[in-house]
N, C-alpha and C. Protein backbone atom coordinates (compact mmCIF):
# COMPACT_ATOMS: atom_id res chain seq x y z
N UNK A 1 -19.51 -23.32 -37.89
CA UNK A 1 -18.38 -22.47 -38.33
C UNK A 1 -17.14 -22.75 -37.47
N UNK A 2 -17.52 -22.71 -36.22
CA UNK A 2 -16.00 -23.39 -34.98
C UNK A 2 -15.23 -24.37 -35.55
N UNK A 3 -16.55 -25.62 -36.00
CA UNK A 3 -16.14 -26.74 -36.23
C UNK A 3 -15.17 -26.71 -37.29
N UNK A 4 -15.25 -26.10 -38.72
CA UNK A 4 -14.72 -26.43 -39.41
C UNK A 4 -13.13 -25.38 -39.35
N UNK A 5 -13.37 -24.48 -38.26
CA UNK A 5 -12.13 -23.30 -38.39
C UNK A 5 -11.10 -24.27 -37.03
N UNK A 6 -11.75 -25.52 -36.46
CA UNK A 6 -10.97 -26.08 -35.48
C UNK A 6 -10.58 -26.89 -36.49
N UNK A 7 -11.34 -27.95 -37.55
CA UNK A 7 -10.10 -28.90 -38.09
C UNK A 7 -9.89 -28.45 -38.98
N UNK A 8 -9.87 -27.13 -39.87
CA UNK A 8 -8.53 -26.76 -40.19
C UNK A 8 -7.69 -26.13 -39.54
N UNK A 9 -7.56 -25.97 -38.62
CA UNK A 9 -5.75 -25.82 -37.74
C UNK A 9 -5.42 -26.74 -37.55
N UNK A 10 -6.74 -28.09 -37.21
CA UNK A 10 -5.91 -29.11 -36.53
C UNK A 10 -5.07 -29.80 -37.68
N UNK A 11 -5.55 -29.52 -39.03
CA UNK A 11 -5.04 -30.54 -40.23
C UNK A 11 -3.51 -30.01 -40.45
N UNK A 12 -3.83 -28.77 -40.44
CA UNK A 12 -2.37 -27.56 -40.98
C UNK A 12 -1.32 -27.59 -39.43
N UNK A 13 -2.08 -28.07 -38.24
CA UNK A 13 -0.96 -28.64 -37.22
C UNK A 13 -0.05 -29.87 -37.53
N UNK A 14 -1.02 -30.60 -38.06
CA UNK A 14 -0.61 -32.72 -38.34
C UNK A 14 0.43 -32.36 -39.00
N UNK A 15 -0.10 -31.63 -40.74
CA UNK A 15 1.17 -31.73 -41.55
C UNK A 15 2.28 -31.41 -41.25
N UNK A 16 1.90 -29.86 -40.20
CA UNK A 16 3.15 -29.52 -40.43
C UNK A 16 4.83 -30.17 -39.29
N UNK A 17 3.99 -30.68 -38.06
CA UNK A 17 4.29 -31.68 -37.19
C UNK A 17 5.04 -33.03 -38.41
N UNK A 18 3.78 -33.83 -39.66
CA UNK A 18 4.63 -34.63 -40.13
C UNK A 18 6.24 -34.39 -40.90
N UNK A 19 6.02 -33.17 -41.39
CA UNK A 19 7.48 -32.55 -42.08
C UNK A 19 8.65 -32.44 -41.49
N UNK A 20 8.09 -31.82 -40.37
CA UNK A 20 9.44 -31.27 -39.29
C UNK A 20 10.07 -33.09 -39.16
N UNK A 21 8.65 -33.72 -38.33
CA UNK A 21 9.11 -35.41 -38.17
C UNK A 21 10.26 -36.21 -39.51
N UNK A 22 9.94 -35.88 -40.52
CA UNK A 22 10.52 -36.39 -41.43
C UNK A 22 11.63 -35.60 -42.08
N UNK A 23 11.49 -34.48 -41.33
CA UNK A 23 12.71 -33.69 -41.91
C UNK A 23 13.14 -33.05 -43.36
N UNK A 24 11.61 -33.34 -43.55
CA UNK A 24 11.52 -32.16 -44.40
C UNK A 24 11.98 -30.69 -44.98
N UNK A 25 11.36 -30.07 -43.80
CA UNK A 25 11.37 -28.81 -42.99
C UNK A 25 11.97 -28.49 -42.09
N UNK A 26 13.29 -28.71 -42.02
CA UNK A 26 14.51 -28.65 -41.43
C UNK A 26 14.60 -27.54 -40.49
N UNK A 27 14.25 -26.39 -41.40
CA UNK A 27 14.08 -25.14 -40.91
C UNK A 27 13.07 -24.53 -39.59
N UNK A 28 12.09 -25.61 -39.43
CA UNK A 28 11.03 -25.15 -38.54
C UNK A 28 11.15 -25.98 -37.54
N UNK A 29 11.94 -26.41 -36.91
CA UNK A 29 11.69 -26.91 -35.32
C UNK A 29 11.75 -25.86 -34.54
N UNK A 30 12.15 -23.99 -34.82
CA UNK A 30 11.29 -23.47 -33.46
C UNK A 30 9.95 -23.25 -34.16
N UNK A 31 9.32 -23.32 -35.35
CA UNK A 31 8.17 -23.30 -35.78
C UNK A 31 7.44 -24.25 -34.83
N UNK A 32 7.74 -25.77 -34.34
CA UNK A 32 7.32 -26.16 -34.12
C UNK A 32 7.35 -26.61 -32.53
N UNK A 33 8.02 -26.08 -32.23
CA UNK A 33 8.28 -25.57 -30.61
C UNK A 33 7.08 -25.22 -30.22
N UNK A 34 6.52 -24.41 -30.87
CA UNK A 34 5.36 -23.27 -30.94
C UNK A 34 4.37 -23.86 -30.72
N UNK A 35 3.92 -25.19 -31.06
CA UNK A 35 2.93 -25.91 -31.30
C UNK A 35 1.91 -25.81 -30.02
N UNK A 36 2.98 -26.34 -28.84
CA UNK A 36 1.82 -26.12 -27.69
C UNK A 36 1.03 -24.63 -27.54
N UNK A 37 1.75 -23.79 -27.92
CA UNK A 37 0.74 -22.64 -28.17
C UNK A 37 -0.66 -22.56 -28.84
N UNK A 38 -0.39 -23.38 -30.15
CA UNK A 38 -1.10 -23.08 -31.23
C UNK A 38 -2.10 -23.93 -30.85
N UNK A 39 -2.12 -25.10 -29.95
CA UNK A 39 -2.83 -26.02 -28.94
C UNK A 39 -3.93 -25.66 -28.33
N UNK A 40 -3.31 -24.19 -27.55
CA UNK A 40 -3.95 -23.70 -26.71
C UNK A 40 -5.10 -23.16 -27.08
N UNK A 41 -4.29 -22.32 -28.55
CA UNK A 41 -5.38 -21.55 -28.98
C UNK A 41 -6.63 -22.14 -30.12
N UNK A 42 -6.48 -23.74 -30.06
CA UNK A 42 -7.91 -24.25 -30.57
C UNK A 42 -8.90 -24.59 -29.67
N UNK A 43 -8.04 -24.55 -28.14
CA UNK A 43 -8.76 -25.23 -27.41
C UNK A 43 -9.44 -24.06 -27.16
N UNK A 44 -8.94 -22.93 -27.01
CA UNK A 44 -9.98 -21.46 -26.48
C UNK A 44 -10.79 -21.09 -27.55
N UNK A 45 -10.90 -21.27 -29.12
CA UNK A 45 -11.52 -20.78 -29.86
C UNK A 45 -12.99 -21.91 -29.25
N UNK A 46 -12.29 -23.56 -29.12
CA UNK A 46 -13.40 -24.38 -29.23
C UNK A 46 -14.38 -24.16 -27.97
N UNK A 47 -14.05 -23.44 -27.08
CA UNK A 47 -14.96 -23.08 -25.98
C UNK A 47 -15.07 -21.85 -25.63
N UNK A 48 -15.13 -21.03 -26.55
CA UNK A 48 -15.59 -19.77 -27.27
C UNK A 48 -14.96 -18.59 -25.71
N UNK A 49 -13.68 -19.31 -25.39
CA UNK A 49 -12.87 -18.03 -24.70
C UNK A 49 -12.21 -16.74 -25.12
N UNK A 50 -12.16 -15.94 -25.06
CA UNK A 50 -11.29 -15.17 -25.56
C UNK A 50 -9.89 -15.70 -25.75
N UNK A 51 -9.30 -14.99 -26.36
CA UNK A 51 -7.83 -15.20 -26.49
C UNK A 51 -7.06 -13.46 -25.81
N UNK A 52 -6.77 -14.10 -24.39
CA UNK A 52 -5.65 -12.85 -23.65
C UNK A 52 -4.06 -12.49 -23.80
N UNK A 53 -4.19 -11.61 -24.44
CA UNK A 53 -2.42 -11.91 -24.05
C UNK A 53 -2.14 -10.26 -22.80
N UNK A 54 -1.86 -11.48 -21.64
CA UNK A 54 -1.59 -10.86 -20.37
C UNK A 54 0.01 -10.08 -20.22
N UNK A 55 -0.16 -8.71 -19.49
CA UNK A 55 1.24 -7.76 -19.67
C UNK A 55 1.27 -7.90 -18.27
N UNK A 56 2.76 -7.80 -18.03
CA UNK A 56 2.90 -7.12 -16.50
C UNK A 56 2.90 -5.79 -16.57
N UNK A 57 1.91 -5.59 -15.74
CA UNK A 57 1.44 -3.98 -15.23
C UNK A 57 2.46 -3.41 -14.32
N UNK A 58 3.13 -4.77 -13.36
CA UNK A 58 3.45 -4.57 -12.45
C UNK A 58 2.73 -3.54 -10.83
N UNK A 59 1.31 -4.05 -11.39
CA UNK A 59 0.47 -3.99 -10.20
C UNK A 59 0.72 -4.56 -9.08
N UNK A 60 0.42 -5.35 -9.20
CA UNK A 60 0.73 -6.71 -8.11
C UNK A 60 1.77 -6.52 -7.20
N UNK A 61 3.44 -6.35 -8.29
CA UNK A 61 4.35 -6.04 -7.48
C UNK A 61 4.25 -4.59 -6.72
N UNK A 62 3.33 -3.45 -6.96
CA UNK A 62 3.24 -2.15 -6.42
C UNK A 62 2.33 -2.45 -5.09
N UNK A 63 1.50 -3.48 -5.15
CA UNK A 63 0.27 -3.42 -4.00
C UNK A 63 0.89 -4.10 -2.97
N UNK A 64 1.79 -5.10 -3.13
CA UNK A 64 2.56 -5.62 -2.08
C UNK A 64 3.73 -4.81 -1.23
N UNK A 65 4.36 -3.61 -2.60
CA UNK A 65 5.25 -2.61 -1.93
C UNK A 65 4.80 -1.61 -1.03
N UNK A 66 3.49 -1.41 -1.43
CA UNK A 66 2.51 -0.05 -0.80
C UNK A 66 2.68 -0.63 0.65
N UNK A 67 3.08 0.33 1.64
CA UNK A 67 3.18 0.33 3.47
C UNK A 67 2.05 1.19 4.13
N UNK A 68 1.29 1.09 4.95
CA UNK A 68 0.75 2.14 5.98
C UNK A 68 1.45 3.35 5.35
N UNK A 69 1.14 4.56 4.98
CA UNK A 69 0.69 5.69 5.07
C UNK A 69 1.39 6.65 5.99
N UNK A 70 2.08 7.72 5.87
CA UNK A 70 3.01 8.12 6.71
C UNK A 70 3.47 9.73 6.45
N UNK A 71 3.17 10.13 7.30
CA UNK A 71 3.10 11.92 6.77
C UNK A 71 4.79 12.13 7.57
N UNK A 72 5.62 12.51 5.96
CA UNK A 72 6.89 12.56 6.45
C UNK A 72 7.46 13.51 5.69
N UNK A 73 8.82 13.78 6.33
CA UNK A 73 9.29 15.46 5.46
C UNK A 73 9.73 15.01 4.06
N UNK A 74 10.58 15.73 3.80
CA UNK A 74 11.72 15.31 2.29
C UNK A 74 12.59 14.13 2.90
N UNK A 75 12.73 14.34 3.72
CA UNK A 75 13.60 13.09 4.96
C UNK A 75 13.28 11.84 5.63
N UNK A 76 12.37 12.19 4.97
CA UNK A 76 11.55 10.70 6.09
C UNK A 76 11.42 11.24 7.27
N UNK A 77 11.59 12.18 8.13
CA UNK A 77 11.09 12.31 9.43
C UNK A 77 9.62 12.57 9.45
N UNK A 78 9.12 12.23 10.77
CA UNK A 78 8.20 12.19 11.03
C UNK A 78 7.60 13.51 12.53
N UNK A 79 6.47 14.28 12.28
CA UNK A 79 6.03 15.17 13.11
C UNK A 79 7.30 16.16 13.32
N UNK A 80 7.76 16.49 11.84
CA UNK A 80 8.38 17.68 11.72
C UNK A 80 9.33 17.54 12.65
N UNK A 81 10.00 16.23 12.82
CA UNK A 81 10.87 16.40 13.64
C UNK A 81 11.01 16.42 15.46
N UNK A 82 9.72 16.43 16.14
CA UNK A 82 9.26 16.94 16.86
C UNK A 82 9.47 15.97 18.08
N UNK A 83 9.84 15.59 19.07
CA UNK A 83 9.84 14.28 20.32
C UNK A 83 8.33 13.42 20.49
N UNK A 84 8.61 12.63 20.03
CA UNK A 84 6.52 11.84 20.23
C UNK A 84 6.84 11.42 21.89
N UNK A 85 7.68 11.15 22.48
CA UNK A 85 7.50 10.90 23.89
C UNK A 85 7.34 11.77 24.64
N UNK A 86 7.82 13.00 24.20
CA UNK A 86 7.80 14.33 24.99
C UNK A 86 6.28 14.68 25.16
N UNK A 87 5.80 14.47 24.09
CA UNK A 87 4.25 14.84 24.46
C UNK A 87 3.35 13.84 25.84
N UNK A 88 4.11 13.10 25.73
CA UNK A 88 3.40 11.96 26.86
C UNK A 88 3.91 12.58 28.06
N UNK A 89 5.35 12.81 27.78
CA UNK A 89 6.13 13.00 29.67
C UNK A 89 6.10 14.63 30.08
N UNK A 90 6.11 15.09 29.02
CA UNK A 90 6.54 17.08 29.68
C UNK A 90 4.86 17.67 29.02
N UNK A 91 4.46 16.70 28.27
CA UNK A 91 2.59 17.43 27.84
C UNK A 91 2.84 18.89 27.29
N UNK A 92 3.78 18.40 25.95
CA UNK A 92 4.09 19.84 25.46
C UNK A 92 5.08 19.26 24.42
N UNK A 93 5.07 19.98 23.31
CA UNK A 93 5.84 19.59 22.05
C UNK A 93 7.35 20.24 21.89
N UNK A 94 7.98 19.05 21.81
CA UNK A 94 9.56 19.48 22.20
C UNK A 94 10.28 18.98 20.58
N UNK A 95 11.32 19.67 20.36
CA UNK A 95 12.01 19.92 19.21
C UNK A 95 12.84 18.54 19.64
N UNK A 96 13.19 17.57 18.80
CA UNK A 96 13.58 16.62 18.46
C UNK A 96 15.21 17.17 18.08
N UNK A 97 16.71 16.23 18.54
CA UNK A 97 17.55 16.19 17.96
C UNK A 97 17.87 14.73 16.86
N UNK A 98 18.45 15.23 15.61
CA UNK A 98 18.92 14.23 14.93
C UNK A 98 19.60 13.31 15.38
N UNK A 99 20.88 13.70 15.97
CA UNK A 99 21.40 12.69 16.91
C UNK A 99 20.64 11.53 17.61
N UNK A 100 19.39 11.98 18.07
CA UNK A 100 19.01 10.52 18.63
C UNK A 100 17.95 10.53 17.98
N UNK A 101 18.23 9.46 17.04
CA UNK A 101 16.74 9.14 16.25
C UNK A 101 16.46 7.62 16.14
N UNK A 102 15.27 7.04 15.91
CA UNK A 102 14.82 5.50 15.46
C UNK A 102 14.07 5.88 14.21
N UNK A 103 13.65 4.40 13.91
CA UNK A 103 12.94 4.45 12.92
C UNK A 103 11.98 3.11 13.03
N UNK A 104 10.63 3.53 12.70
CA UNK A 104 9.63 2.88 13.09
C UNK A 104 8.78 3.14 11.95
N UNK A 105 7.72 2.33 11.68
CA UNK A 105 6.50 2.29 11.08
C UNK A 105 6.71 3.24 9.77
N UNK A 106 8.40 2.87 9.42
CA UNK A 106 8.22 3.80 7.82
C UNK A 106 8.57 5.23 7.90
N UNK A 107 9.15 5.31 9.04
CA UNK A 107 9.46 6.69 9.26
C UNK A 107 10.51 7.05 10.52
N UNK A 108 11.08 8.51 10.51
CA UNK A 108 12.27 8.52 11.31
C UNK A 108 11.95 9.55 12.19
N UNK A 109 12.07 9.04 13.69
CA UNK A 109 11.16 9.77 14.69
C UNK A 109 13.06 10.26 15.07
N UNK A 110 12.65 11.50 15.79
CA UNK A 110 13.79 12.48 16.42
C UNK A 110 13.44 12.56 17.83
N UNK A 111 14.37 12.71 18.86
CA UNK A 111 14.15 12.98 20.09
C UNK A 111 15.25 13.94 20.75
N UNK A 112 14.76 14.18 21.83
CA UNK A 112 15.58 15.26 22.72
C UNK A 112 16.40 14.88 23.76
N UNK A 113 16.20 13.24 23.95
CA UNK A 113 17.46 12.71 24.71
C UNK A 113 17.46 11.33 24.19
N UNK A 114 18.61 11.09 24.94
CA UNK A 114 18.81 9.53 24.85
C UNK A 114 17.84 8.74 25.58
N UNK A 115 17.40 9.04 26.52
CA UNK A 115 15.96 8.68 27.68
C UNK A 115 14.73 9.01 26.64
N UNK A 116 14.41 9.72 26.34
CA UNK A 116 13.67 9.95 25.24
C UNK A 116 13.35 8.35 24.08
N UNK A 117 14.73 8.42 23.55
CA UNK A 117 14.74 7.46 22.44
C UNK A 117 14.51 6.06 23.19
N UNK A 118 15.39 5.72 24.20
CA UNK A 118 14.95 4.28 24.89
C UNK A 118 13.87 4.13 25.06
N UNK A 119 13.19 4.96 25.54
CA UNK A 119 11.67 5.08 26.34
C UNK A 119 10.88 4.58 24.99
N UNK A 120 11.42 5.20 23.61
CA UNK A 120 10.20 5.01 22.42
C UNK A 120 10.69 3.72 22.20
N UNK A 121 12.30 3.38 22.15
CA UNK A 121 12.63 1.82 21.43
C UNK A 121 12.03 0.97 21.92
N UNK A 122 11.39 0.74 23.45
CA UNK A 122 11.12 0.14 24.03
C UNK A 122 9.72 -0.28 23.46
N UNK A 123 8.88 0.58 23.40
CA UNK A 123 7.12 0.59 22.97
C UNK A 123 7.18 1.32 22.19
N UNK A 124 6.94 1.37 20.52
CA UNK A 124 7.05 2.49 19.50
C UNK A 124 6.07 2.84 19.13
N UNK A 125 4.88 1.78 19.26
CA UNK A 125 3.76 1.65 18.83
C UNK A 125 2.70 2.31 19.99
N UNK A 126 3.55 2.45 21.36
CA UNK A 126 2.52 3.88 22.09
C UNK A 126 2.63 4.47 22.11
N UNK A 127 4.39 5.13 21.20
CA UNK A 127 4.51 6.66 21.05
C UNK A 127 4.01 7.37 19.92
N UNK A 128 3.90 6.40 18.72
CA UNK A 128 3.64 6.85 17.27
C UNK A 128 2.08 7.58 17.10
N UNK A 129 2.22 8.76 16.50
CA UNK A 129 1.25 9.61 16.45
C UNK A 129 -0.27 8.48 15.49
N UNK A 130 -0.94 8.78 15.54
CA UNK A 130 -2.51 8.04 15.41
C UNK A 130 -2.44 8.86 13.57
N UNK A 131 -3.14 7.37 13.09
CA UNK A 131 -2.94 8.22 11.87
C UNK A 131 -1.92 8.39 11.19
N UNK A 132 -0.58 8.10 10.91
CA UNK A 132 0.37 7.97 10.68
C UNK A 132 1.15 9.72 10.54
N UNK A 133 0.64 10.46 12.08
CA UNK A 133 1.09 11.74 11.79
C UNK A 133 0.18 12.14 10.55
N UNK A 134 -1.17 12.06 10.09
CA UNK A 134 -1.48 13.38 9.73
C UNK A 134 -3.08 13.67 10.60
N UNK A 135 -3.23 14.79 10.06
CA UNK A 135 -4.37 15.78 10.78
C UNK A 135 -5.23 14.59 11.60
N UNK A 136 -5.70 15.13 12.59
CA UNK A 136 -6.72 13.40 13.16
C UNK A 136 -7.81 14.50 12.67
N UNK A 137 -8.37 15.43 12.47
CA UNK A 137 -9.50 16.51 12.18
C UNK A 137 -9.96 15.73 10.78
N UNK A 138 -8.90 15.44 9.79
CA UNK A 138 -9.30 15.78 8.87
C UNK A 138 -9.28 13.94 8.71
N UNK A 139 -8.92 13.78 9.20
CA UNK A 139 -9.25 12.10 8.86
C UNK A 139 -10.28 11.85 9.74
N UNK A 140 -11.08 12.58 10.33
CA UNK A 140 -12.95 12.31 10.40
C UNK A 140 -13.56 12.84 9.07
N UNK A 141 -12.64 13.21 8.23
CA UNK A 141 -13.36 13.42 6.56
C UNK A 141 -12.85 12.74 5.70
N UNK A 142 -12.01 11.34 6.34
CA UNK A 142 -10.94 11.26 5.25
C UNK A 142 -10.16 11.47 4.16
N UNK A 143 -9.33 12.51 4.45
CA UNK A 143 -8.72 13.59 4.44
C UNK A 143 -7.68 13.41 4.84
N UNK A 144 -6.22 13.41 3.78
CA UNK A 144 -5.18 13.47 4.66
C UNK A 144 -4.70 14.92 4.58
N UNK A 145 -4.41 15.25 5.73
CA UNK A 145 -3.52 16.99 5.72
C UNK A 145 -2.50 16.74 6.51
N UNK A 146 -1.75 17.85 6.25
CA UNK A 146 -0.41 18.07 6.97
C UNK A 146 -0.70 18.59 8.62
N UNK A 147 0.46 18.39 9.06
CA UNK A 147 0.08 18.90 10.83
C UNK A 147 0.93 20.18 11.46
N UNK A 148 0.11 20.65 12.48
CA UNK A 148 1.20 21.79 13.11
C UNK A 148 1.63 20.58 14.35
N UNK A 149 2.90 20.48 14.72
CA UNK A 149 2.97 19.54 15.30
C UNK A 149 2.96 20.54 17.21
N UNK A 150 2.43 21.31 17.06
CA UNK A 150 2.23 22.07 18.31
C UNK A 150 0.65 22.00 19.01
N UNK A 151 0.14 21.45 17.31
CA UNK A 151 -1.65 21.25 17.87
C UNK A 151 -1.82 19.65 18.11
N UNK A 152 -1.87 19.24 19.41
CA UNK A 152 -1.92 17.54 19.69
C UNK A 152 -2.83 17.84 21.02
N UNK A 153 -3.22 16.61 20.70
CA UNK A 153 -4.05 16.21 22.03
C UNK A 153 -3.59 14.52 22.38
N UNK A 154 -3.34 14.39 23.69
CA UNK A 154 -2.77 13.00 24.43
C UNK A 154 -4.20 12.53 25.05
N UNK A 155 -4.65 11.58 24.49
CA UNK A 155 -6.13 10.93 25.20
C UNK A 155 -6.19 9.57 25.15
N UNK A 156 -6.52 8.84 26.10
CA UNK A 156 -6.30 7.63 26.58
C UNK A 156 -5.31 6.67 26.18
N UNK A 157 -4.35 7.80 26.01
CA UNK A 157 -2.87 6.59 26.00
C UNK A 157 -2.59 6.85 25.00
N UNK A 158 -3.47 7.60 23.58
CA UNK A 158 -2.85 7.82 22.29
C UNK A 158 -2.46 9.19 22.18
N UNK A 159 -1.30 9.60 20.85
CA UNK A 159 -1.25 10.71 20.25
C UNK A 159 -2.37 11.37 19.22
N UNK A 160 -2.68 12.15 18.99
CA UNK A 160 -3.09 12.81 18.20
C UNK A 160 -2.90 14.35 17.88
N UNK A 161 -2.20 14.63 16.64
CA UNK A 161 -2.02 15.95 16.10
C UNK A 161 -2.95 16.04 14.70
N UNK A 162 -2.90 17.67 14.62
CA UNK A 162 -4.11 18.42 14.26
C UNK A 162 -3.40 19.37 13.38
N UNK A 163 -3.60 20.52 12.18
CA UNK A 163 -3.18 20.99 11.15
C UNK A 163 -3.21 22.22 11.68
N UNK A 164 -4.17 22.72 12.85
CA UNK A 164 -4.06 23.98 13.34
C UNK A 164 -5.20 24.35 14.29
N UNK A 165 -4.50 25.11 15.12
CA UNK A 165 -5.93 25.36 16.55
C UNK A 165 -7.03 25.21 16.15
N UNK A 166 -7.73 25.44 15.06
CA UNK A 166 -8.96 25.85 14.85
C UNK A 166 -9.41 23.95 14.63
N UNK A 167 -8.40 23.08 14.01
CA UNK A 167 -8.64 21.55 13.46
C UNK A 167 -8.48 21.20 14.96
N UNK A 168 -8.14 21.48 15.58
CA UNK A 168 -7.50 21.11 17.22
C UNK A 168 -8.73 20.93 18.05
N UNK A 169 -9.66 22.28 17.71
CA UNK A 169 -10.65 22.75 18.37
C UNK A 169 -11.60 21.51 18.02
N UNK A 170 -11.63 21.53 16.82
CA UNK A 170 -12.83 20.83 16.39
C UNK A 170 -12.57 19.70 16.65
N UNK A 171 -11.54 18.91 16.51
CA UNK A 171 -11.39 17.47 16.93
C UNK A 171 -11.71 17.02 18.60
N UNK A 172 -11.22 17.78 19.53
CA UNK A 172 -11.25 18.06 20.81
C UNK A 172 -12.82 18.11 21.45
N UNK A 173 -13.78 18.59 20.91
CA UNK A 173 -14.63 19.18 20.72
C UNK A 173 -15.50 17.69 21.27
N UNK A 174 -15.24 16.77 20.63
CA UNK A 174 -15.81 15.62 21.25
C UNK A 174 -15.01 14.40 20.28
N UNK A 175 -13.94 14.16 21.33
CA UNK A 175 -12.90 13.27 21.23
C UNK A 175 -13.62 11.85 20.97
N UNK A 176 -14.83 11.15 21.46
CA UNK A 176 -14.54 9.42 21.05
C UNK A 176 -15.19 9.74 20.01
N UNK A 177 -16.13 10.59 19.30
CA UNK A 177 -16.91 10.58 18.27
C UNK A 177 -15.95 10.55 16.83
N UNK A 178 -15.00 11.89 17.37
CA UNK A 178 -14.29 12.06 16.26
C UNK A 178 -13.17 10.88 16.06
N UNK A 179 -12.89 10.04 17.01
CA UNK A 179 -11.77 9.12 17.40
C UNK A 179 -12.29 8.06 16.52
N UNK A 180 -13.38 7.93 16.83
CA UNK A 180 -14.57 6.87 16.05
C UNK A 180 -14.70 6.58 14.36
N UNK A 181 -14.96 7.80 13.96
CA UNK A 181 -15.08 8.42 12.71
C UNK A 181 -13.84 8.50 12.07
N UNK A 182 -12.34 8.84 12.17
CA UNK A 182 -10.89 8.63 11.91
C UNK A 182 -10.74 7.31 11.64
N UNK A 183 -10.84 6.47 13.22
CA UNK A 183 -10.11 5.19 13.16
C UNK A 183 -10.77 4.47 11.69
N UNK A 184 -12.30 4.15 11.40
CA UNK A 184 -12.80 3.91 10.61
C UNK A 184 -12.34 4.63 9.24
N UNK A 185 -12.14 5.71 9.23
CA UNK A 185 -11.34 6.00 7.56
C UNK A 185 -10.31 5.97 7.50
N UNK A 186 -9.64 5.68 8.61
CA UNK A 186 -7.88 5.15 8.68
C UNK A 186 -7.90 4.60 7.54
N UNK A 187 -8.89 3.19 7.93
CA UNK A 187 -8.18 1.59 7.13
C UNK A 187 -8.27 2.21 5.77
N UNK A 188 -9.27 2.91 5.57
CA UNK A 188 -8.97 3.30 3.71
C UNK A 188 -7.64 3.49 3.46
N UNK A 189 -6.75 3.88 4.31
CA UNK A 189 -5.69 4.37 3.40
C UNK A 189 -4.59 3.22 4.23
N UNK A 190 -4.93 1.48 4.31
CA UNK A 190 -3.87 1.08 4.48
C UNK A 190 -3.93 0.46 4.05
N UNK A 191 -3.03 -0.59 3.60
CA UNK A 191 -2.57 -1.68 2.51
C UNK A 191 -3.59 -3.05 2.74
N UNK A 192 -4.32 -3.26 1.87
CA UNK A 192 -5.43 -4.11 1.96
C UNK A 192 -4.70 -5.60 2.77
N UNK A 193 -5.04 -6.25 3.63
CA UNK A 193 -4.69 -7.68 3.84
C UNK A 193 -4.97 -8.57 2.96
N UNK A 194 -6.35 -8.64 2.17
CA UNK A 194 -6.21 -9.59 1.23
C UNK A 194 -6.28 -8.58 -0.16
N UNK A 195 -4.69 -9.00 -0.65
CA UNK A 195 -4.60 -8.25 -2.38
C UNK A 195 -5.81 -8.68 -3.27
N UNK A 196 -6.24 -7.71 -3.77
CA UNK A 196 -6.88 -7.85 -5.00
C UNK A 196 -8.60 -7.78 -4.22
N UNK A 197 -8.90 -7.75 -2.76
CA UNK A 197 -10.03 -7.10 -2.22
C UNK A 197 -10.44 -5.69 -1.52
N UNK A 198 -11.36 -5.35 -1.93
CA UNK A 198 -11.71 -3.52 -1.77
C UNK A 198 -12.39 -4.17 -0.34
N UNK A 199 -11.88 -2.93 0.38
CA UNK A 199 -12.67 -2.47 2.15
C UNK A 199 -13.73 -2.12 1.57
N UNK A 200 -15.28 -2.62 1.87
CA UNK A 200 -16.25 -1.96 1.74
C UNK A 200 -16.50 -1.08 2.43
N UNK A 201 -15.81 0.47 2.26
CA UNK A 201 -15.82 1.59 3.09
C UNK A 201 -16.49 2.65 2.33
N UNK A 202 -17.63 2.33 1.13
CA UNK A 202 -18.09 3.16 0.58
C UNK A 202 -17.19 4.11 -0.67
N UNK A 203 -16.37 3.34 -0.85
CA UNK A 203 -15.00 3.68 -2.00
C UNK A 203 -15.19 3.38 -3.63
């Protein structure tokens, strides 16, 4: 049945190729423009492929736009605004001015001085909260939640904030376990390195 549904296209290709050639059929040279198409599609019937006709989804272009993950206001700020160095130097959560702000990792950190902001321009990546600023509690469930940026804990050199005393408590409660359990459901929520492969993270 292939056989005979391939040479008739191929016959109804020849002729119509000889007309256009002879000018016949004046009218069909984009008819026959077409041809390498019509090419294609004997060659896929004859090796019993489907025939696709592929859309842009514009997937592709979305998975390459997708960034790390970033718990930020209507503003793009980040930790409500709050000083991420302050927690390192005064061990206590200090209200951030607009005036001195950067912007790092997708988001717009605020500080309370100009010493402040140098100190982060310098190393941004040891001031930036773990987790991209949200709950570290709830990303041992992977779980993203919002944060009180008053519940943090500073442990071996990193930030971590928490959604509320009680998420504070529990994270605290035994820091490398829960540190353990986060870092590992982090990667779920960051932009795959190789497109078009799943983290085998049980997803």
């Amino acid at each position: 049945m292939q056989f005979f549904l391939i040479r008739s296209l191929w016959v109804r290709l020849s002729l119509l190729r000889l007309l256009v050639v002879l000018g016949l059929l004046p009218g069909l040279h984009a008819v026959a423009s077409d041809v390498p198409s019509l090419n294609s599609a004997v060659s896929a019937v004859g090796s019993n492929r489907p025939l696709l006709a592929q859309a842009d989804t514009g997937s592709s272009k979305k998975a390459t736009a997708n960034g790390p993950k970033v718990n930020v206001d209507q503003n793009g700020v980040i930790l409500k605004g709050y000083d991420a160095v302050a927690y390192f130097k005064q061990k206590r959560a200090v209200k951030g001015d607009p005036k001195y702000s950067s912007f790092y990792g997708g988001a717009t950190y605020y500080f309370a001085s100009t010493d402040d902001k140098a100190e982060f321009d310098k190393t941004p990546a040891k001031y930036a909260p773990q987790y991209g600023g949200y709950c570290a509690n709830s990303m041992t469930k992977r779980k993203l939640a919002d944060v009180d940026p008053n519940v943090f804990l500073v442990y071996k050199g990193k930030l971590y904030v928490c959604s509320s005393p009680k998420a504070g408590k529990a994270f605290y409660s035994d820091p490398d376990a829960n540190i353990k359990k986060a870092d590992t459901n982090w990667q779920f929520y960051q932009p795959p390195s190789n497109p078009g492969l799943r983290r085998e993270l049980g997803s």
